[in-house]
C-alpha atoms as a PDB file:
ATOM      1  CA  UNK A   1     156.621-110.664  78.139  1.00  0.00           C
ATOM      2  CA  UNK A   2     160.332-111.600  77.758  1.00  0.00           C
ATOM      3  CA  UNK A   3     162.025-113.414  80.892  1.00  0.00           C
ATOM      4  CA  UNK A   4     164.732-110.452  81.528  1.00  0.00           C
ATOM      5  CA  UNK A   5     166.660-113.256  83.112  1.00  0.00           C
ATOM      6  CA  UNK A   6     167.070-115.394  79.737  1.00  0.00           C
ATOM      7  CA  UNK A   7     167.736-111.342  77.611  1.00  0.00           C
ATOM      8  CA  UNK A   8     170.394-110.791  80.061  1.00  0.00           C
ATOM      9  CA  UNK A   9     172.641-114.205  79.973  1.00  0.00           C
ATOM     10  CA  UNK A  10     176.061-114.289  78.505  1.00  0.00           C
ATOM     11  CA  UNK A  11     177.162-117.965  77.657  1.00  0.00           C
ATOM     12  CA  UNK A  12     180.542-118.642  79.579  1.00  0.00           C
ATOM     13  CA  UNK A  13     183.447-119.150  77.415  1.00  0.00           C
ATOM     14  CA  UNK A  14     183.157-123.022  78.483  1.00  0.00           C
ATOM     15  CA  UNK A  15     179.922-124.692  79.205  1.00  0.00           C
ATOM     16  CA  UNK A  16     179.439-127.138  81.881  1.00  0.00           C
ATOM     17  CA  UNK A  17     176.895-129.484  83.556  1.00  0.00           C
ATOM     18  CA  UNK A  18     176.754-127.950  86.737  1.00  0.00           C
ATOM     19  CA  UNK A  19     172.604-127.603  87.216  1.00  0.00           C
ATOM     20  CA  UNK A  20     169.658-129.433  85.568  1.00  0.00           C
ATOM     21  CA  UNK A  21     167.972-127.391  82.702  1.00  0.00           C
ATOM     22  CA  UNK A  22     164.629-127.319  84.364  1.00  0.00           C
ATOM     23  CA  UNK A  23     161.428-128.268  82.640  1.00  0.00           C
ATOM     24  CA  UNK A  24     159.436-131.833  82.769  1.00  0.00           C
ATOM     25  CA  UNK A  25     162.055-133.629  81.497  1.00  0.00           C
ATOM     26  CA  UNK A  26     164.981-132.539  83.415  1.00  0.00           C
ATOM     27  CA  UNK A  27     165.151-135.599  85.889  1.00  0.00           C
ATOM     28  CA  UNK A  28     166.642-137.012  82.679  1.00  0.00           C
ATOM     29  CA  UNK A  29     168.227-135.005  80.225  1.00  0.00           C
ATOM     30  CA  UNK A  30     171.977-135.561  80.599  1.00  0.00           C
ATOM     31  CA  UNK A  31     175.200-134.416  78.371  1.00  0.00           C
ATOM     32  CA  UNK A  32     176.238-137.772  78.488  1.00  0.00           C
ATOM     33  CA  UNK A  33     175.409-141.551  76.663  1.00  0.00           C
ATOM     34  CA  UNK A  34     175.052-145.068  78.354  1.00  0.00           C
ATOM     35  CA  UNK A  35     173.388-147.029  80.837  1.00  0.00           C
ATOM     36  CA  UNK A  36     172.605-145.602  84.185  1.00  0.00           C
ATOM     37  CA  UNK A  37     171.673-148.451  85.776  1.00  0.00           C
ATOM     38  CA  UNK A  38     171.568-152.855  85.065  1.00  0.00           C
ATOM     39  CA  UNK A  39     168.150-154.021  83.533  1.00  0.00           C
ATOM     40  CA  UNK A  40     167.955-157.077  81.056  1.00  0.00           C
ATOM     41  CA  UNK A  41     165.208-156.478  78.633  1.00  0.00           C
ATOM     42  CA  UNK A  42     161.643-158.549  78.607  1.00  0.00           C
ATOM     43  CA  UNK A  43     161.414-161.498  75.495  1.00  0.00           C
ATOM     44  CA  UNK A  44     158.344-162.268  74.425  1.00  0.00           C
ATOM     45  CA  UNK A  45     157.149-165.495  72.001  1.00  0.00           C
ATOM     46  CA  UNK A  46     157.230-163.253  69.155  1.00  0.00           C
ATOM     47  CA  UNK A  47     160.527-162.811  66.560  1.00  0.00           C
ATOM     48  CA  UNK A  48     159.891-159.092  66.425  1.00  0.00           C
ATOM     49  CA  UNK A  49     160.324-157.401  70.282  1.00  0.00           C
ATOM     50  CA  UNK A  50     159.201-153.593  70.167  1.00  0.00           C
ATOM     51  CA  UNK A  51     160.176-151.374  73.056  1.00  0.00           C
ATOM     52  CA  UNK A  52     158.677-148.559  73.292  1.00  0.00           C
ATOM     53  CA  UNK A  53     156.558-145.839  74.545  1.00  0.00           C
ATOM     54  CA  UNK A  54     153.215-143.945  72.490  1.00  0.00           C
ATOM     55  CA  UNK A  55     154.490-141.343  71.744  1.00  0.00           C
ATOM     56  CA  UNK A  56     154.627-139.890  68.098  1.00  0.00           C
ATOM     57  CA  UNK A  57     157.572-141.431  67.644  1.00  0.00           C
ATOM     58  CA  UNK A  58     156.501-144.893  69.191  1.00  0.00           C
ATOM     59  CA  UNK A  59     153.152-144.700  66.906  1.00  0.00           C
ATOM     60  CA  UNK A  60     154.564-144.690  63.965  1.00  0.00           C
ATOM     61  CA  UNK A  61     155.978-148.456  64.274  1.00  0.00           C
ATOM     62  CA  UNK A  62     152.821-149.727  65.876  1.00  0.00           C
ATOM     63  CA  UNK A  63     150.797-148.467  63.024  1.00  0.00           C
ATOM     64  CA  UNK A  64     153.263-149.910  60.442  1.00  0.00           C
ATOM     65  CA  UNK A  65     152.710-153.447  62.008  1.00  0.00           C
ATOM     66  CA  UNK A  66     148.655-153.037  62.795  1.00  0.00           C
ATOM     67  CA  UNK A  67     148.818-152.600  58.811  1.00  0.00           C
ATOM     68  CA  UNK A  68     151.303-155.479  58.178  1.00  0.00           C
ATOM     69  CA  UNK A  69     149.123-157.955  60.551  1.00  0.00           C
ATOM     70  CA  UNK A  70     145.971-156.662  58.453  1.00  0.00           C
ATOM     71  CA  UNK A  71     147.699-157.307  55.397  1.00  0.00           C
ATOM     72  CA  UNK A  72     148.018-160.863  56.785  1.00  0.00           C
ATOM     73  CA  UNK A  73     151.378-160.609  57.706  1.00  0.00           C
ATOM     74  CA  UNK A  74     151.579-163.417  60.148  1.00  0.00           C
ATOM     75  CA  UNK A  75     155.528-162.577  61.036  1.00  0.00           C
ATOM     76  CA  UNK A  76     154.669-159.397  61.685  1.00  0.00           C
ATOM     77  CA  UNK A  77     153.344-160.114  65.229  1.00  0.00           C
ATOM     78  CA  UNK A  78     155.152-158.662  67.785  1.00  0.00           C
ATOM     79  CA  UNK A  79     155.433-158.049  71.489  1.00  0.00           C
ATOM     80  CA  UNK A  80     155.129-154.578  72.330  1.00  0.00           C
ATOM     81  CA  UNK A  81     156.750-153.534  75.850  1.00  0.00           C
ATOM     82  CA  UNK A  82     156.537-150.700  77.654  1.00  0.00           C
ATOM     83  CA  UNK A  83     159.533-147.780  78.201  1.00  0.00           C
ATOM     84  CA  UNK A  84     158.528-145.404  80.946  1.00  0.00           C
ATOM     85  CA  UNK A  85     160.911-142.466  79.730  1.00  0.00           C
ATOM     86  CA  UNK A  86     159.890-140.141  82.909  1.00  0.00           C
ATOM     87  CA  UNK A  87     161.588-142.847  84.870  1.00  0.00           C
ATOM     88  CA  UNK A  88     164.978-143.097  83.231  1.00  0.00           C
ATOM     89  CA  UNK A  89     164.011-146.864  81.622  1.00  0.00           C
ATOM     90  CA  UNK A  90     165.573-145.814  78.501  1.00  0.00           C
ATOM     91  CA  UNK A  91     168.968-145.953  80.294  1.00  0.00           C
ATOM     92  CA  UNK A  92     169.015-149.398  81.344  1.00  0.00           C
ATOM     93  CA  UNK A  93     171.554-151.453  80.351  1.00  0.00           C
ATOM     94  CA  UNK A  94     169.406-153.999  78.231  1.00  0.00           C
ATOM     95  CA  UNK A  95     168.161-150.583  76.532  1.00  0.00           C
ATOM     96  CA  UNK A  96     171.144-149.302  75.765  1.00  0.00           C
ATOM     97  CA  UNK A  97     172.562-152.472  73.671  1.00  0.00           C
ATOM     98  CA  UNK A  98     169.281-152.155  71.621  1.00  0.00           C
ATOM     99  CA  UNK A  99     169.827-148.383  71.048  1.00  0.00           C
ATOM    100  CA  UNK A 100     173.117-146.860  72.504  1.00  0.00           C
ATOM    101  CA  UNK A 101     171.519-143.539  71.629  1.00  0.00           C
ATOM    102  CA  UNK A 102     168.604-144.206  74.518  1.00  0.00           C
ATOM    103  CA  UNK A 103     165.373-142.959  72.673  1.00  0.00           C
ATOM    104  CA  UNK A 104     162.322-144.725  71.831  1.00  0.00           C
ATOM    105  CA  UNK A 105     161.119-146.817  69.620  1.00  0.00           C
ATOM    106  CA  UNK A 106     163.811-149.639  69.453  1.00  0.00           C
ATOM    107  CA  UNK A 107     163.411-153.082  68.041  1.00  0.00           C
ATOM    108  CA  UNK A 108     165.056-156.399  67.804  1.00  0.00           C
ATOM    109  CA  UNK A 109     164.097-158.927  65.388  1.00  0.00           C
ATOM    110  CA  UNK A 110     164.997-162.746  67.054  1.00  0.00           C
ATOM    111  CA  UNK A 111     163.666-164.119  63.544  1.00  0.00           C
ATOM    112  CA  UNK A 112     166.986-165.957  64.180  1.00  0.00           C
ATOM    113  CA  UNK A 113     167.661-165.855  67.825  1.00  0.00           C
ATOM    114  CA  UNK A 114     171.356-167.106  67.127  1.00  0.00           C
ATOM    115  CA  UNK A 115     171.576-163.629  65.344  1.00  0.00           C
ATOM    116  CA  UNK A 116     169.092-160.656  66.682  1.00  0.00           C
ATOM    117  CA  UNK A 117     169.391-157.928  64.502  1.00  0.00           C
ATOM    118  CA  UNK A 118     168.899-154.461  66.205  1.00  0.00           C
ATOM    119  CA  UNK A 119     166.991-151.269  64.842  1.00  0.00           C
ATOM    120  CA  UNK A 120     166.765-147.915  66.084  1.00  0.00           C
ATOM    121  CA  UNK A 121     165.746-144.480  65.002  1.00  0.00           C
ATOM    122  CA  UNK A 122     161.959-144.537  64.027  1.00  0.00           C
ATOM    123  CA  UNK A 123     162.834-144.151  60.252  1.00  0.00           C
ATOM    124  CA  UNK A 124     164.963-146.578  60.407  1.00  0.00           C
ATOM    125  CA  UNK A 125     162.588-149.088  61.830  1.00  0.00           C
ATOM    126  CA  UNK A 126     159.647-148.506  59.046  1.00  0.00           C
ATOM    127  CA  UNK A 127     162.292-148.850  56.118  1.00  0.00           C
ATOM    128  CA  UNK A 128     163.549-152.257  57.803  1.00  0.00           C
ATOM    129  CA  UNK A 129     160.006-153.685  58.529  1.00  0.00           C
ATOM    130  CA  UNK A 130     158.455-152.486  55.113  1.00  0.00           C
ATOM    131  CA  UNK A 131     161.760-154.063  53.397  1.00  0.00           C
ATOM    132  CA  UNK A 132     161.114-157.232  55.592  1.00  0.00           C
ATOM    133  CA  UNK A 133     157.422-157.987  54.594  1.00  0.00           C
ATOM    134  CA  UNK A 134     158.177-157.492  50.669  1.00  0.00           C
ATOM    135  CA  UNK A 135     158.485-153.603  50.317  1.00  0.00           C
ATOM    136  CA  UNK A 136     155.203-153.348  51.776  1.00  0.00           C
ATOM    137  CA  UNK A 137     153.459-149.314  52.049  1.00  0.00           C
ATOM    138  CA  UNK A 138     157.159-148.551  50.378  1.00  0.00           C
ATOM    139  CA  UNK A 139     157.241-148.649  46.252  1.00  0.00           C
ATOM    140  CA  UNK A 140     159.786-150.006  44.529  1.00  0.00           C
ATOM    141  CA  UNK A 141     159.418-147.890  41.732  1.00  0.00           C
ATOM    142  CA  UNK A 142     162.330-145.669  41.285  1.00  0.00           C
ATOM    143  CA  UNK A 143     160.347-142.399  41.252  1.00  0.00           C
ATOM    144  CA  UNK A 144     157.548-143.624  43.550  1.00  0.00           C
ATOM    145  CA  UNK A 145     160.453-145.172  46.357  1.00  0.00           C
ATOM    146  CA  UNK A 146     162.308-141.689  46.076  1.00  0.00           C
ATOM    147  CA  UNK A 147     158.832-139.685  46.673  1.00  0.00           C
ATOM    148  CA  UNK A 148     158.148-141.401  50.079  1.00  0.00           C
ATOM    149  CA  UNK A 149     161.847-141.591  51.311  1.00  0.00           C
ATOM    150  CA  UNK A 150     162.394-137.786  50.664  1.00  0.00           C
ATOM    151  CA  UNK A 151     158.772-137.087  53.026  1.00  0.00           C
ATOM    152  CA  UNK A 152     159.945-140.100  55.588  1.00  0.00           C
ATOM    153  CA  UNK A 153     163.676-138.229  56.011  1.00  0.00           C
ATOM    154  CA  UNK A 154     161.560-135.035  55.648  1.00  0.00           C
ATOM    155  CA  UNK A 155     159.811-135.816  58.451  1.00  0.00           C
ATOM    156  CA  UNK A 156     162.614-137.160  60.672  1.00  0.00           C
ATOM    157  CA  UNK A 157     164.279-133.420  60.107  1.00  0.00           C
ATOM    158  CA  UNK A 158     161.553-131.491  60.297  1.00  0.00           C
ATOM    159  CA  UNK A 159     159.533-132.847  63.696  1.00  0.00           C
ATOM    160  CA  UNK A 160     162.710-131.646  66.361  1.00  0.00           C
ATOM    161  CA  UNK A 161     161.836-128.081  65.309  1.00  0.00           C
ATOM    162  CA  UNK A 162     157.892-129.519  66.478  1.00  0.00           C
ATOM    163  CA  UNK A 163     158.712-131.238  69.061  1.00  0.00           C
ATOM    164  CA  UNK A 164     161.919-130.012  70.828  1.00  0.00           C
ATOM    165  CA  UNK A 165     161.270-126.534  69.121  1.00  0.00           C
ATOM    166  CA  UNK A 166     157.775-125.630  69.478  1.00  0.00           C
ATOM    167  CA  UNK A 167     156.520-128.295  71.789  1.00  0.00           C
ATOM    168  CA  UNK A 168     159.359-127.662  74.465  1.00  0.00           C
ATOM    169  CA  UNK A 169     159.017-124.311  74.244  1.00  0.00           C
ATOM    170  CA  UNK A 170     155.278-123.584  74.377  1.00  0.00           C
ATOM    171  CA  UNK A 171     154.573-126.408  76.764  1.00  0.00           C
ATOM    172  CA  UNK A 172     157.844-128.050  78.618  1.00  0.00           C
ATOM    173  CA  UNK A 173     159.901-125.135  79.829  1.00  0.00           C
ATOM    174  CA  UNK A 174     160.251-123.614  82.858  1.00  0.00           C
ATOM    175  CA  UNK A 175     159.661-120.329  81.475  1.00  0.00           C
ATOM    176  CA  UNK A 176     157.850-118.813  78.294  1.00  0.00           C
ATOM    177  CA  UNK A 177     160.467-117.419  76.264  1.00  0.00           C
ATOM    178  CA  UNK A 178     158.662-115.331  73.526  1.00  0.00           C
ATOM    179  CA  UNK A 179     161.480-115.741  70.973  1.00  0.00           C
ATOM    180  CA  UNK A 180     162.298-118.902  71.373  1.00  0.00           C
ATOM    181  CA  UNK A 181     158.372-119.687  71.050  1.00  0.00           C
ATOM    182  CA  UNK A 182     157.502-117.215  68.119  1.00  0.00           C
ATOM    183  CA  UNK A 183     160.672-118.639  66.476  1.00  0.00           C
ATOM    184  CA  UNK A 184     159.139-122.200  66.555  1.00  0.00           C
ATOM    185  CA  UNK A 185     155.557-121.741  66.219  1.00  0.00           C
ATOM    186  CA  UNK A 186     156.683-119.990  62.787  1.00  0.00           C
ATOM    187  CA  UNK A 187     158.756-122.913  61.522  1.00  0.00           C
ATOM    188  CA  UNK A 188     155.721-125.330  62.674  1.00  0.00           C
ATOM    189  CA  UNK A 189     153.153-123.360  60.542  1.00  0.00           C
ATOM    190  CA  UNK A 190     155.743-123.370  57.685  1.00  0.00           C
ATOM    191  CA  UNK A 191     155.733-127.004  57.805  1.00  0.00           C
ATOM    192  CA  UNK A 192     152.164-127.460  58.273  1.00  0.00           C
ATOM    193  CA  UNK A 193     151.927-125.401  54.965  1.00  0.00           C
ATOM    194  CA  UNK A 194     154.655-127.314  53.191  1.00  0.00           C
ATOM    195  CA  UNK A 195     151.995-130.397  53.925  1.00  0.00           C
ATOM    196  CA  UNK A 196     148.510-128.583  53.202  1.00  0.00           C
ATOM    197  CA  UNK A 197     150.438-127.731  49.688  1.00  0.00           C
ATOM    198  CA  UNK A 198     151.278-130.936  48.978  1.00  0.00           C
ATOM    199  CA  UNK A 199     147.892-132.737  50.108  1.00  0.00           C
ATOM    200  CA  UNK A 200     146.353-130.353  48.108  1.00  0.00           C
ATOM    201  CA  UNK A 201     147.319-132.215  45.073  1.00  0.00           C
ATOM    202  CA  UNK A 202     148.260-135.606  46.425  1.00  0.00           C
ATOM    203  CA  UNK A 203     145.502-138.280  48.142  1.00  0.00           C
ATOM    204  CA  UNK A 204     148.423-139.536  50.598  1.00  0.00           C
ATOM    205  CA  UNK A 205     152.111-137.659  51.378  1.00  0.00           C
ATOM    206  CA  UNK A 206     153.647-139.748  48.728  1.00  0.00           C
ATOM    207  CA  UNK A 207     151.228-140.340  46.181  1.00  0.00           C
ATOM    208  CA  UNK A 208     147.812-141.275  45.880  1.00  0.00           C
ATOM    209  CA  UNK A 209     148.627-144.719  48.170  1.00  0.00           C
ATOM    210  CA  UNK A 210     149.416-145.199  52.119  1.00  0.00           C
ATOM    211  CA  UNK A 211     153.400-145.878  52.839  1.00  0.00           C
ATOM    212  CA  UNK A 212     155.189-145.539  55.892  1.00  0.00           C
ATOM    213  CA  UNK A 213     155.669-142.189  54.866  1.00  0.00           C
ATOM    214  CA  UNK A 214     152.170-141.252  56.224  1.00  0.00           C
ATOM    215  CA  UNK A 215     152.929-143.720  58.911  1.00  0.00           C
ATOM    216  CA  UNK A 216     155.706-141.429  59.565  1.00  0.00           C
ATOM    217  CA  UNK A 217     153.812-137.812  59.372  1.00  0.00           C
ATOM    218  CA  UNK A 218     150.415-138.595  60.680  1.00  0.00           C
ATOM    219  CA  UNK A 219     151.378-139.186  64.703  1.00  0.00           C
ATOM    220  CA  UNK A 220     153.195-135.925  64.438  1.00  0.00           C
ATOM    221  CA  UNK A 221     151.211-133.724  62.111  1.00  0.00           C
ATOM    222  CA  UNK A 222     148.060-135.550  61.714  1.00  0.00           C
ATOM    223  CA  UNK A 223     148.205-134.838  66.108  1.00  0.00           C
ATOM    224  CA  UNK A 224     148.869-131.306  66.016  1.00  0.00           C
ATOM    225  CA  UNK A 225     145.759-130.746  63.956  1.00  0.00           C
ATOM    226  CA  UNK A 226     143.317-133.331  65.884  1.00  0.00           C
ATOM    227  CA  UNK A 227     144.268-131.251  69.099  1.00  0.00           C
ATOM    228  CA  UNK A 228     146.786-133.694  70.554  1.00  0.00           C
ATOM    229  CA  UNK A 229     150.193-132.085  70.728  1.00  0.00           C
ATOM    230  CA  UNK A 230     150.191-129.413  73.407  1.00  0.00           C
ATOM    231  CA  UNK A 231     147.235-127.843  73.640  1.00  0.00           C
ATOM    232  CA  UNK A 232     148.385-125.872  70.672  1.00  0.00           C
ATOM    233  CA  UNK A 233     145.996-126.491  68.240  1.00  0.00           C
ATOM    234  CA  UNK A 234     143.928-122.489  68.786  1.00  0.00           C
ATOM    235  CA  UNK A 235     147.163-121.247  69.057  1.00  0.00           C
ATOM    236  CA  UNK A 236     148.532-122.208  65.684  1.00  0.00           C
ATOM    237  CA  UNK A 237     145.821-121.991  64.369  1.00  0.00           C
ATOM    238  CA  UNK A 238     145.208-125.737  62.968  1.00  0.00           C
ATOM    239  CA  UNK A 239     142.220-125.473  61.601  1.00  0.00           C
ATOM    240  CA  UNK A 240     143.600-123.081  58.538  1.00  0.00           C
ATOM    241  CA  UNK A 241     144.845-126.155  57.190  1.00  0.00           C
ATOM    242  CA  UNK A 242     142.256-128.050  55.348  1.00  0.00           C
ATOM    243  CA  UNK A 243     144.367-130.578  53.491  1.00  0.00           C
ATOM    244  CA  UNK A 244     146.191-132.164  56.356  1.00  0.00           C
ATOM    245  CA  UNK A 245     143.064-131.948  58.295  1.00  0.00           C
ATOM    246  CA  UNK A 246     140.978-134.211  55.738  1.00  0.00           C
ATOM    247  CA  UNK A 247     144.307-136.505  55.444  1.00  0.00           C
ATOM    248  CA  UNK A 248     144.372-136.868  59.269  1.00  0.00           C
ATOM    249  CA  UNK A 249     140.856-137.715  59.152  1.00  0.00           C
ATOM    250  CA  UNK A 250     140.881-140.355  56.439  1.00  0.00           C
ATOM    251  CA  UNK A 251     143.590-141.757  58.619  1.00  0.00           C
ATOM    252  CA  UNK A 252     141.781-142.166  61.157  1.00  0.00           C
ATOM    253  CA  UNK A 253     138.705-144.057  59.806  1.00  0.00           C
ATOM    254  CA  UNK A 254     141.236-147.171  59.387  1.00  0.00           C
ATOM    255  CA  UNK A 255     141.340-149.650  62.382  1.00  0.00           C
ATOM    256  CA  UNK A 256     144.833-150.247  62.016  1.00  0.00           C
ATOM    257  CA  UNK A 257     146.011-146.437  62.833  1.00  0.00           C
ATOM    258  CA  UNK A 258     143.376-146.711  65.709  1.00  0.00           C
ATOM    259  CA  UNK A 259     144.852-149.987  67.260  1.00  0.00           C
ATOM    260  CA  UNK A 260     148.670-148.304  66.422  1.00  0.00           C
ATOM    261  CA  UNK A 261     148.012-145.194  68.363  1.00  0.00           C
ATOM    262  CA  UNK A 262     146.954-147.328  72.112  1.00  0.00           C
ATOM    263  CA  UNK A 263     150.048-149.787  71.964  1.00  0.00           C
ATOM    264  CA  UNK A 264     152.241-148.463  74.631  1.00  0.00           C
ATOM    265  CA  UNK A 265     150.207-145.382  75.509  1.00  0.00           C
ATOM    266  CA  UNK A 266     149.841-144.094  79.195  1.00  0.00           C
ATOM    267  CA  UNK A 267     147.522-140.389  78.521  1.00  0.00           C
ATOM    268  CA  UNK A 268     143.792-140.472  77.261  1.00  0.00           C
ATOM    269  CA  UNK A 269     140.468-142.240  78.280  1.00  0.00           C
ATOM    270  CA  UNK A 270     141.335-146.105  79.572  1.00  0.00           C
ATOM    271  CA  UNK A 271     139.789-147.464  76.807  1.00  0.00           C
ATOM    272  CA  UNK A 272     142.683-145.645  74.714  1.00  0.00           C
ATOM    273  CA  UNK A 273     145.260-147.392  76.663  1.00  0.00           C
ATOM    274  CA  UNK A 274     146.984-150.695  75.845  1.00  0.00           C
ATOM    275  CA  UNK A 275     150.172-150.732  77.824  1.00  0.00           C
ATOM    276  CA  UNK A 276     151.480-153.790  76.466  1.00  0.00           C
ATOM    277  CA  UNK A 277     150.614-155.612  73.781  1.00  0.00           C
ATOM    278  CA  UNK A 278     151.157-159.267  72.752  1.00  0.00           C
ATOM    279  CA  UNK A 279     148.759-160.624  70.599  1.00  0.00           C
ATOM    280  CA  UNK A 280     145.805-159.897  68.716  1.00  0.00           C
ATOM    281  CA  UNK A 281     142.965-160.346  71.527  1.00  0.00           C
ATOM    282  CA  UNK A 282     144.754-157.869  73.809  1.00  0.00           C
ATOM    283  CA  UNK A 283     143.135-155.129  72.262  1.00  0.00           C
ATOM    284  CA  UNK A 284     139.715-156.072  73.462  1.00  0.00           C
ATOM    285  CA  UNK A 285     140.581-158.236  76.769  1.00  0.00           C
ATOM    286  CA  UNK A 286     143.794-156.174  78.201  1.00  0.00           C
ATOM    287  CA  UNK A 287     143.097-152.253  77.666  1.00  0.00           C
ATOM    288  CA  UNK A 288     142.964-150.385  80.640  1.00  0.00           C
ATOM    289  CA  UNK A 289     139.380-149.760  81.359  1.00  0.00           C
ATOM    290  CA  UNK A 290     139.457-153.813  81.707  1.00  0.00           C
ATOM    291  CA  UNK A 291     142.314-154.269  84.063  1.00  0.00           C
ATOM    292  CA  UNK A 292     142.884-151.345  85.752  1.00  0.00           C
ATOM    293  CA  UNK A 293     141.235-151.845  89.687  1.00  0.00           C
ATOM    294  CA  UNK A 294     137.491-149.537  90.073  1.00  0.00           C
ATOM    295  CA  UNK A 295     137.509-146.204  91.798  1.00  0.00           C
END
C-alpha cells in the first residue's frame, strides 16, 4: 500500500534542513560538505594507503590490487584501513583532505612522500592504479580502451539508481513507498538486462579479457545476483539472468576477487572478515575468526 502521508506532501516553496530524513543512514546524511570533527589519518609502511570500507564501492579497489599483487606487482602493496561510515569517520578532518567529497574508497599514493598524490571516486582510483602498474586489466588499444571505459563510467552512472534507488528504497527507508520502489526495481532489471545482453556475447564486460571494468561491475551486479545486496535477489527476480550469473560465478573461482571482497568488510561469517589489511599473511593470521575474543 501507498504511505498516504508521502501521496499527500506538497514541497514548500523553499526547502530546508530542519529534521533528519529518517532511515539507517540518517545519523549522517547532511546538506552540507567538510569535516565534522579533527582526526589525522593512519600511515602505514606501504606507498599506496587505501581507506576504506567493503562495500561495493570499497571492493572494487581491493580486487584491482589482489590482481596487481598476483600479477607480481610488488608496488602494489598497500595498507588497507578501515572507515566506519555509520560512525561519521568519513568526516574527519584527515578524511576530508583525501576526499573533500567524504565517500569511500579514497587513496593516497606516498610513492613520493614529498608529494602524495590523492584519488577519489572509485573509477577514478582503478583508472589511476591500472595506469600506474603499466595499463594493467585496461587495453591500450584504441577500440579495446574505449570498450571498458564506456562499461567503467557505465557503471559509475548506472549503480545510484541500484544503490540509492532501489537499495534505499526497498531496504533503507523508513517507509515502503511503492512508487518510489517499483520505479527502481524497474530501472535495476533494465540494467541487469543491459548486462545479460551483453555477456551473452562477450566472455568478460569488455571483451573476452578481465579489466577493471569487471572489477568495477561485479561487487555491484555480480552481488545482486549471488544474493548479497538487500535481500532482493527473489524479488527481482535474479535468477532470470543467466549471463551475469555465470560471469559472477567465473569471478568468483579467482582468489584474488575472494581476498578483494574481505579487505575492510564488517557483515558475513568471521572468516569473511579482514578489517585491516597490511600485508600478504594477514589474510590467513588476522581475519576475524582468529582475533576476535570466543563466545
Amino acid at each position: 500500500m501507498t504511505d498516504a502521508s508521502t501521496s499527500a506532501y506538497a514541497p514548500p516553496k523553499i526547502w530546508t534542513w530542519s529534521k533528519e530524513s529518517g532511515g539507517r543512514f540518517a545519523s549522517i546524511n547532511r546538506p552540507i560538505a567538510g569535516p565534522t570533527h579533527e582526526k589525522e589519518l593512519p600511515v602505514g609502511k606501504h606507498p599506496l594507503q587505501l581507506y576504506s570500507l567493503g562495500t561495493p564501492n570499497g571492493v572494487k579497489v581491493t580486487i584491482l590490487l589482489e590482481e596487481l599483487l598476483a600479477l607480481g606487482q610488488k608496488g602494489a602493496e598497500y595498507d588497507a584501513w578501515l572507515i566506519r561510515i555509520g560512525q561519521g569517520e568519513q568526516f574527519g578532518s584527515g578524511f576530508v583532505k583525501v576526499n573533500p567529497n567524504s565517500k569511500i574508497p579514497a587513496l593516497l599514493d606516498r610513492s613520493d612522500p614529498s608529494k602524495p598524490i590523492r584519488v577519489f571516486e572509485s573509477g577514478a582510483i582503478l583508472v589511476y592504479l591500472a595506469e600506474k602498474f603499466g595499463n594493467a586489466f585496461l587495453p591500450t588499444e584504441p577500440a579495446a580502451r574505449a570498450e571498458c571505459l564506456s562499461w567503467l563510467f557505465w557503471q559509475m552512472g548506472s549503480a545510484p539508481y541500484l544503490g540509492g534507488g532501489f537499495g534505499h528504497f526497498y531496504a533503507y527507508a523508513p517507509s515502503k513507498i511503492e512508487y518510489a520502489i517499483d520505479r527502481f526495481a524497474m530501472e535495476t532489471k533494465r540494467q541487469l538486462d543491459v548486462l545479460d545482453r551483453r555477456l551473452a556475447e562477450s566472455e568478460y564486460i569488455a571483451g573476452p579479457g578481465l579489466t577493471i571494468a569487471d572489477m568495477a561491475i561485479f561487487p555491484w551486479y555480480g552481488g545482486l545476483v549471488k544474493g548479497w545486496l538487500y535481500n532482493a535477489a527473489e524479488f527481482l527476480s535474479v535468477h532470470e539472468y543467466k549471463h551475469v550469473n555465470r560471469w559472477a560465478d567465473r569471478l568468483l573461482e579467482r582468489p584474488t576477487v575472494r581476498r578483494g571482497r574481505m579487505v575492510n568488510r564488517l557483515s558475513g561469517e568471521p572468516s569473511s572478515q579482514l578489517h585491516e589489511r597490511h600485508d600478504a599473511s594477514d589474510f590467513e593470521t588476522k581475519t576475524q575468526d582468529k582475533i576476535a575474543p570466543k563466545a
